[in-house]
C-alpha atoms as a PDB file:
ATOM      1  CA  UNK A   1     -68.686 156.568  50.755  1.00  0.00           C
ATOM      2  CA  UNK A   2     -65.104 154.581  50.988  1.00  0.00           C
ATOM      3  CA  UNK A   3     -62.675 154.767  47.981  1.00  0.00           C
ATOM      4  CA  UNK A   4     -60.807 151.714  47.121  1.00  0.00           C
ATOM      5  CA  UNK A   5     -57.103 152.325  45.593  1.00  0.00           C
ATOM      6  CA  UNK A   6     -56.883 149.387  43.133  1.00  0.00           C
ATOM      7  CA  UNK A   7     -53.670 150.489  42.046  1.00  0.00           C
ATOM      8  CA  UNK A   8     -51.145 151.381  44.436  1.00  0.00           C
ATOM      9  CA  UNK A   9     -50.214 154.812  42.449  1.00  0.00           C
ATOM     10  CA  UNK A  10     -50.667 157.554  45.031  1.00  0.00           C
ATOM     11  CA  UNK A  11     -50.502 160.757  43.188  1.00  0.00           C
ATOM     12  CA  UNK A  12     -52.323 161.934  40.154  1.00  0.00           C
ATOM     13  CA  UNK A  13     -49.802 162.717  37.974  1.00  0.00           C
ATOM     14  CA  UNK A  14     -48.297 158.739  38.493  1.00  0.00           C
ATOM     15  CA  UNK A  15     -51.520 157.244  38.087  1.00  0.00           C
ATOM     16  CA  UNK A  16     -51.822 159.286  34.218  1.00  0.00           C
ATOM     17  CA  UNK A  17     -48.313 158.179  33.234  1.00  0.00           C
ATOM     18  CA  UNK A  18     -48.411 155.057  34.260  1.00  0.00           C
ATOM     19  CA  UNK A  19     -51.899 153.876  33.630  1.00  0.00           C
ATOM     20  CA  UNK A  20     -53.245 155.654  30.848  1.00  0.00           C
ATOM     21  CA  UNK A  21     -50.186 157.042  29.239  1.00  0.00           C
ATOM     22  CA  UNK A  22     -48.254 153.766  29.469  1.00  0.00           C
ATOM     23  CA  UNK A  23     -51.249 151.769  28.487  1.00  0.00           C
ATOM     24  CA  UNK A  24     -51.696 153.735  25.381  1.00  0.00           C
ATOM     25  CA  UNK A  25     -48.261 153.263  23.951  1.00  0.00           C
ATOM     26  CA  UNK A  26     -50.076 149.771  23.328  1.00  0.00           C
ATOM     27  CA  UNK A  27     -51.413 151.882  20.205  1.00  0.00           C
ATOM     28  CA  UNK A  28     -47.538 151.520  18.690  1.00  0.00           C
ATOM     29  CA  UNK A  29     -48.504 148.385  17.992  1.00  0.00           C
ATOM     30  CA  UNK A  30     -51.778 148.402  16.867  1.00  0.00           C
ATOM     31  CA  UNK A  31     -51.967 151.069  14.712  1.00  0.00           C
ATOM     32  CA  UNK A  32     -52.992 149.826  10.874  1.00  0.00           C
ATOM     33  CA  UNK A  33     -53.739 146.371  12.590  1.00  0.00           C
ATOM     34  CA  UNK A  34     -57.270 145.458  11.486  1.00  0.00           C
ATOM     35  CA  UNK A  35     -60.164 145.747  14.147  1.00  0.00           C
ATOM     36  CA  UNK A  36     -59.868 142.136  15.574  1.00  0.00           C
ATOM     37  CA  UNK A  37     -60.528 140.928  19.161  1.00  0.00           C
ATOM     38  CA  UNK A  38     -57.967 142.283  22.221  1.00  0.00           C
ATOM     39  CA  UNK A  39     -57.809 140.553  25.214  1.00  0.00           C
ATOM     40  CA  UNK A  40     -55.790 142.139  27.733  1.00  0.00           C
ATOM     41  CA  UNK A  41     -54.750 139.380  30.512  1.00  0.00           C
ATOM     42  CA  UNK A  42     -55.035 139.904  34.219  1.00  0.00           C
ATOM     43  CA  UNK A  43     -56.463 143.489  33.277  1.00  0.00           C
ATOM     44  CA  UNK A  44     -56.596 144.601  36.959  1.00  0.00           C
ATOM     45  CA  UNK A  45     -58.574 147.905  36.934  1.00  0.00           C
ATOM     46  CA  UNK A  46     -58.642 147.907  33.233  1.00  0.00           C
ATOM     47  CA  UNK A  47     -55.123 148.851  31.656  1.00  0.00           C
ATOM     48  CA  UNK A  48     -54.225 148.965  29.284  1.00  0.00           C
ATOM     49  CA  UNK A  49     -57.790 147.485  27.959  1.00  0.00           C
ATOM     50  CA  UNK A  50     -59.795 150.418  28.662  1.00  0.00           C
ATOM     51  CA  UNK A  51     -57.658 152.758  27.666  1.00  0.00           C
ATOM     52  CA  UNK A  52     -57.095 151.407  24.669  1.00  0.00           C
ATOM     53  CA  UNK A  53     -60.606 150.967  23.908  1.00  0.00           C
ATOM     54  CA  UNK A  54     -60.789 154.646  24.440  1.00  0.00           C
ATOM     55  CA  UNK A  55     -58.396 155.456  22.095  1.00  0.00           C
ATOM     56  CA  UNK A  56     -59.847 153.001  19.446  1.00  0.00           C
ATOM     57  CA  UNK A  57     -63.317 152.228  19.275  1.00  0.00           C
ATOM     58  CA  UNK A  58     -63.972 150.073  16.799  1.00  0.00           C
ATOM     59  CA  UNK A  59     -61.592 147.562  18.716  1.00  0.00           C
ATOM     60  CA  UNK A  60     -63.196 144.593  20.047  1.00  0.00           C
ATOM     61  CA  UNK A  61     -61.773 144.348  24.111  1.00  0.00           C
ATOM     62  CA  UNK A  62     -61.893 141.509  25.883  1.00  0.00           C
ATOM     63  CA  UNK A  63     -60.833 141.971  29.757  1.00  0.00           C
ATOM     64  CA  UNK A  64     -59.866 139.145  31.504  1.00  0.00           C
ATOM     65  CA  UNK A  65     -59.115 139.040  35.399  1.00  0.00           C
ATOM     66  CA  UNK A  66     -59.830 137.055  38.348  1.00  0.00           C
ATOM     67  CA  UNK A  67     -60.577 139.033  40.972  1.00  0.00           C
ATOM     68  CA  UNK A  68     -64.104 139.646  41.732  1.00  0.00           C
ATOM     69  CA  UNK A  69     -63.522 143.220  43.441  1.00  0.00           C
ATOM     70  CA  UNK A  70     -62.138 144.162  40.367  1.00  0.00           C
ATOM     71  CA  UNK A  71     -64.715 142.343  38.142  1.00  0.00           C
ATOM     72  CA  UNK A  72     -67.474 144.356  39.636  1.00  0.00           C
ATOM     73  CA  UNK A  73     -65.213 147.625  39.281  1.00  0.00           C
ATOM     74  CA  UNK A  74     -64.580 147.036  35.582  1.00  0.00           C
ATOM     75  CA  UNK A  75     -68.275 146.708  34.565  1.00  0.00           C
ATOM     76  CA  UNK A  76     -69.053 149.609  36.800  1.00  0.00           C
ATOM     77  CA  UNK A  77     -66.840 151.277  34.623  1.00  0.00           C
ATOM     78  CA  UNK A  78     -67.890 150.239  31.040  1.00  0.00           C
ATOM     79  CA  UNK A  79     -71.167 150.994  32.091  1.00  0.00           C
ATOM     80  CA  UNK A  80     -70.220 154.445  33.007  1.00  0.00           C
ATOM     81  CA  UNK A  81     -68.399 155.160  30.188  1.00  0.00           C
ATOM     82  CA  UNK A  82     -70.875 153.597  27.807  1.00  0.00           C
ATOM     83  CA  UNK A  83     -68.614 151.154  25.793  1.00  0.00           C
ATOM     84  CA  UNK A  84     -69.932 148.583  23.796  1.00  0.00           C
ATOM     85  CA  UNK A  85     -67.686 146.708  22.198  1.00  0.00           C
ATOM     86  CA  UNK A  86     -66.182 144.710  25.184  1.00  0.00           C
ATOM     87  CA  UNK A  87     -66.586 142.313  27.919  1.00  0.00           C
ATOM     88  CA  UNK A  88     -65.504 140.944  30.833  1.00  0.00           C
ATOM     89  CA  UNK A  89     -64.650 137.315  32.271  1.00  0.00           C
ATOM     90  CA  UNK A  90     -63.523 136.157  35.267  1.00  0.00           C
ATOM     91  CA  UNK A  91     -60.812 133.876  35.175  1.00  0.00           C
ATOM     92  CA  UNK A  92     -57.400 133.658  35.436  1.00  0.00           C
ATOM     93  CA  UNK A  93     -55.404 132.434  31.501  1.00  0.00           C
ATOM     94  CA  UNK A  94     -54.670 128.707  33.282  1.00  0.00           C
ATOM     95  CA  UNK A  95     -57.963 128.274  34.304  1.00  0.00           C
ATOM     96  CA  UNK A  96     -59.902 129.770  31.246  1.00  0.00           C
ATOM     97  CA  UNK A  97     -61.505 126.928  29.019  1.00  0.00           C
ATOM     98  CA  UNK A  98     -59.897 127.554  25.393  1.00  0.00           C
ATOM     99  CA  UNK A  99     -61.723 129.110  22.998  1.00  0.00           C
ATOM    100  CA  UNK A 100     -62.858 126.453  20.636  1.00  0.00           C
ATOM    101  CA  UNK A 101     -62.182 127.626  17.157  1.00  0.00           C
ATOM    102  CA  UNK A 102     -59.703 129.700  15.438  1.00  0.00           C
ATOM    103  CA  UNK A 103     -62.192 132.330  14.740  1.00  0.00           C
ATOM    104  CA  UNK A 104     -63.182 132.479  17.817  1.00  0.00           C
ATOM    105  CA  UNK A 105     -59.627 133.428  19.469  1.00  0.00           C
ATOM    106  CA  UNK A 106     -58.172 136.485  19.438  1.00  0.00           C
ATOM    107  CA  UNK A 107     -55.645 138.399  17.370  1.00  0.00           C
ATOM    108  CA  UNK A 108     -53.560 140.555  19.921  1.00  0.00           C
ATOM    109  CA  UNK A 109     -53.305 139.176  23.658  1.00  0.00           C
ATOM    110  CA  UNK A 110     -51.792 142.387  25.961  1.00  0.00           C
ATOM    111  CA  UNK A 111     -50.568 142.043  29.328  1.00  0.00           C
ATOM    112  CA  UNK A 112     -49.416 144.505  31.731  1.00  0.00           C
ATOM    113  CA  UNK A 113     -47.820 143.849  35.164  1.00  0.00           C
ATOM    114  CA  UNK A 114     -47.953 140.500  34.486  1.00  0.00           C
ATOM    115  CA  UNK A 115     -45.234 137.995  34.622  1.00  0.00           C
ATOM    116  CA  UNK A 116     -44.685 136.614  30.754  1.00  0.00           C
ATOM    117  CA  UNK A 117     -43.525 132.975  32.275  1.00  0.00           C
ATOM    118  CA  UNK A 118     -46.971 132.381  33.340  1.00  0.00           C
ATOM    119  CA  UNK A 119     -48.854 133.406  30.587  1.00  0.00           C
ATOM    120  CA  UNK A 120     -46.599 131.589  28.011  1.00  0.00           C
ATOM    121  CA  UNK A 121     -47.922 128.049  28.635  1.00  0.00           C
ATOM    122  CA  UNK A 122     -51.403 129.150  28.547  1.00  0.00           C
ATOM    123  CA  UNK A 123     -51.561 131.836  25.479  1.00  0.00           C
ATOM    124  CA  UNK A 124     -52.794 129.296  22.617  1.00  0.00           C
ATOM    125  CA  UNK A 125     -56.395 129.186  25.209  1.00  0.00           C
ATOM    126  CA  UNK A 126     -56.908 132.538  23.994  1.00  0.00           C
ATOM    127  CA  UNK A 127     -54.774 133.366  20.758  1.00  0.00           C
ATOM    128  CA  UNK A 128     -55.103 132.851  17.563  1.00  0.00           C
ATOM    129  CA  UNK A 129     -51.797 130.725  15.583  1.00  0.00           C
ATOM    130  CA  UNK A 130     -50.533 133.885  14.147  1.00  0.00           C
ATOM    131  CA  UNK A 131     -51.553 136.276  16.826  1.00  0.00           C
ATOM    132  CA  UNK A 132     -49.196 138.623  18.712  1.00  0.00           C
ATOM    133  CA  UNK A 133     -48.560 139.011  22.456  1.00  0.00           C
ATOM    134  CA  UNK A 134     -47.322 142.158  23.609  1.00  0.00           C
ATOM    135  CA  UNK A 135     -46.007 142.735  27.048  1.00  0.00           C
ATOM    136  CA  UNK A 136     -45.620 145.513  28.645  1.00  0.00           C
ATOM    137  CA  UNK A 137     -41.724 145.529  29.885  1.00  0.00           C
ATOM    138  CA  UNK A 138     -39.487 147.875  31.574  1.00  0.00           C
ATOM    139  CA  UNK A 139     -36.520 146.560  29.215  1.00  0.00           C
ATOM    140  CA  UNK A 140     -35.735 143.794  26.292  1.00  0.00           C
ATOM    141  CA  UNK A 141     -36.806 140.479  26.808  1.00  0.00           C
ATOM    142  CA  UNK A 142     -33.116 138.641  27.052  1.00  0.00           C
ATOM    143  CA  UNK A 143     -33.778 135.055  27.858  1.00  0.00           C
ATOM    144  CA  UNK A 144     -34.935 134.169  24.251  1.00  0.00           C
ATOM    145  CA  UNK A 145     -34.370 130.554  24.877  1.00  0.00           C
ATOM    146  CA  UNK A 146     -36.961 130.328  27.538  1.00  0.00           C
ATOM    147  CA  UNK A 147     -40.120 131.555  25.348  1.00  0.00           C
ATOM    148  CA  UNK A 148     -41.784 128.372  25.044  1.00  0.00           C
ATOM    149  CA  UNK A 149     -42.703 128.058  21.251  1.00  0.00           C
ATOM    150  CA  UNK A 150     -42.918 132.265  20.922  1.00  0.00           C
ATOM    151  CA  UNK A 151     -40.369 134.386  19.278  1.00  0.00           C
ATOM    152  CA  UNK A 152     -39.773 138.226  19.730  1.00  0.00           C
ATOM    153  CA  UNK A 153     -40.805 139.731  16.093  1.00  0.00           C
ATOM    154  CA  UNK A 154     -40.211 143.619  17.542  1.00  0.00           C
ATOM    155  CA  UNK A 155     -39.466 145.215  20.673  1.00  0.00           C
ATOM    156  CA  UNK A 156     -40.855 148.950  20.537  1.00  0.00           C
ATOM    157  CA  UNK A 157     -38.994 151.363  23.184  1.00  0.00           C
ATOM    158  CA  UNK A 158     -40.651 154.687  24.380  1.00  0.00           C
ATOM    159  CA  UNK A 159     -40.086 157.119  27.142  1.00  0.00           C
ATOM    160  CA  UNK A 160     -42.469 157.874  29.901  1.00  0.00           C
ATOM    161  CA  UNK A 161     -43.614 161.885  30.583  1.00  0.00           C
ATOM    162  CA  UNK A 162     -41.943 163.481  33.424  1.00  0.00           C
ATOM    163  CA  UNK A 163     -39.047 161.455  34.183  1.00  0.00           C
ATOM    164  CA  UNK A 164     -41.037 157.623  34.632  1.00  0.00           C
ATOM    165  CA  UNK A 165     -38.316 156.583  32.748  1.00  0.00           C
ATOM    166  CA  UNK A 166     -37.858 154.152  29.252  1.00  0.00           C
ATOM    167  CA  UNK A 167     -40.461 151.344  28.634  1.00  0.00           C
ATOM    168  CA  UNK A 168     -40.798 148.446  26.050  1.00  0.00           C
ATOM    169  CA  UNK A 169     -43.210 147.098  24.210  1.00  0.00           C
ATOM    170  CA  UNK A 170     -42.000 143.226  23.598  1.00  0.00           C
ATOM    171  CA  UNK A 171     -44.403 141.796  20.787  1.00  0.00           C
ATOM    172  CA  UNK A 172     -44.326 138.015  20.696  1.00  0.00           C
ATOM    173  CA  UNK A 173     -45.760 135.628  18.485  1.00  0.00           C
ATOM    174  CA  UNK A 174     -45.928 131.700  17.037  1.00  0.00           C
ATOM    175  CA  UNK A 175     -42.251 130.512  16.281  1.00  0.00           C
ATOM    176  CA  UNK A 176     -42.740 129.788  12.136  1.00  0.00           C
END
């Protein structure tokens, strides 16, 4: 019986903080939002989707990632932990077919550890005209210029447990 890290966090206490705590600050911004469709982009092992989910069940999750390792870990996972509620696809945001209707896209799009410049291009596949992006950042977003149609509406800063230090959430949407 082999254990695969798909992380790269060796301890307990960093994989808490920075998986499940940090993927629950996500919840700054979706508190009061209505329960509408999350899809959490290049999800890895499942943060801050999962977590999430966890923390709000009515949510609907969509987890998207390309890897099949970790496709086959994540619905290990949901099928563990019972959730209903969400699904998986494999694909990476450029190669995903758009969804074809409005309705049909999703309200929030969350990514984690994932580098905003190559999302941007891609993000109307999968969100909705006045949807929200919200990227997980270790500071501000300061290149406003270079946000290809999106403008930063809030940027919500918290502090890690234990000395992990300051985090942001940047939340992005349609320029009006």
């Amino acid at each position: 019986d082999r254990s695969i890290n798909l992380t790269g966090l060796r301890t307990d206490k960093e994989r808490i903080v920075l998986l499940f705590v940090d993927s629950l600050a996500g919840n700054l911004v979706l508190t009061g939002q209505p329960d509408g469709l999350i899809v959490d982009i290049g999800t890895g092992g499942g943060f801050p989707g999962i977590p999430l989910k966890l923390a709000l069940p009515a949510q609907h999750v969509l987890l998207m990632e390309p890897r099949a390792n970790k496709i086959a870990f994540l619905h290990n996972i949901i099928g563990k932990l019972e959730l209903t509620r969400i699904s998986v696809i494999q694909s990476r945001l450029e190669d995903f077919r758009s969804m074809i209707t409005e309705e049909e896209k999703c309200d929030v799009a969350m990514c984690k550890g994932v580098n905003i410049e190559h999302i941007l291009p891609d993000i109307d596949r999968v969100l909705k005209k006045n949807g929200k992006l919200v990227v997980f950042r270790s500071k501000n977003i300061d290149n406003h210029h270079q946000l290809k149609g999106m403008e930063v509406c809030e940027e919500i800063s918290y502090e890690l447990p234990f000395g992990y230090g300051n985090r942001v959430l940047s939340v992005l949407q349609r320029e009006s």
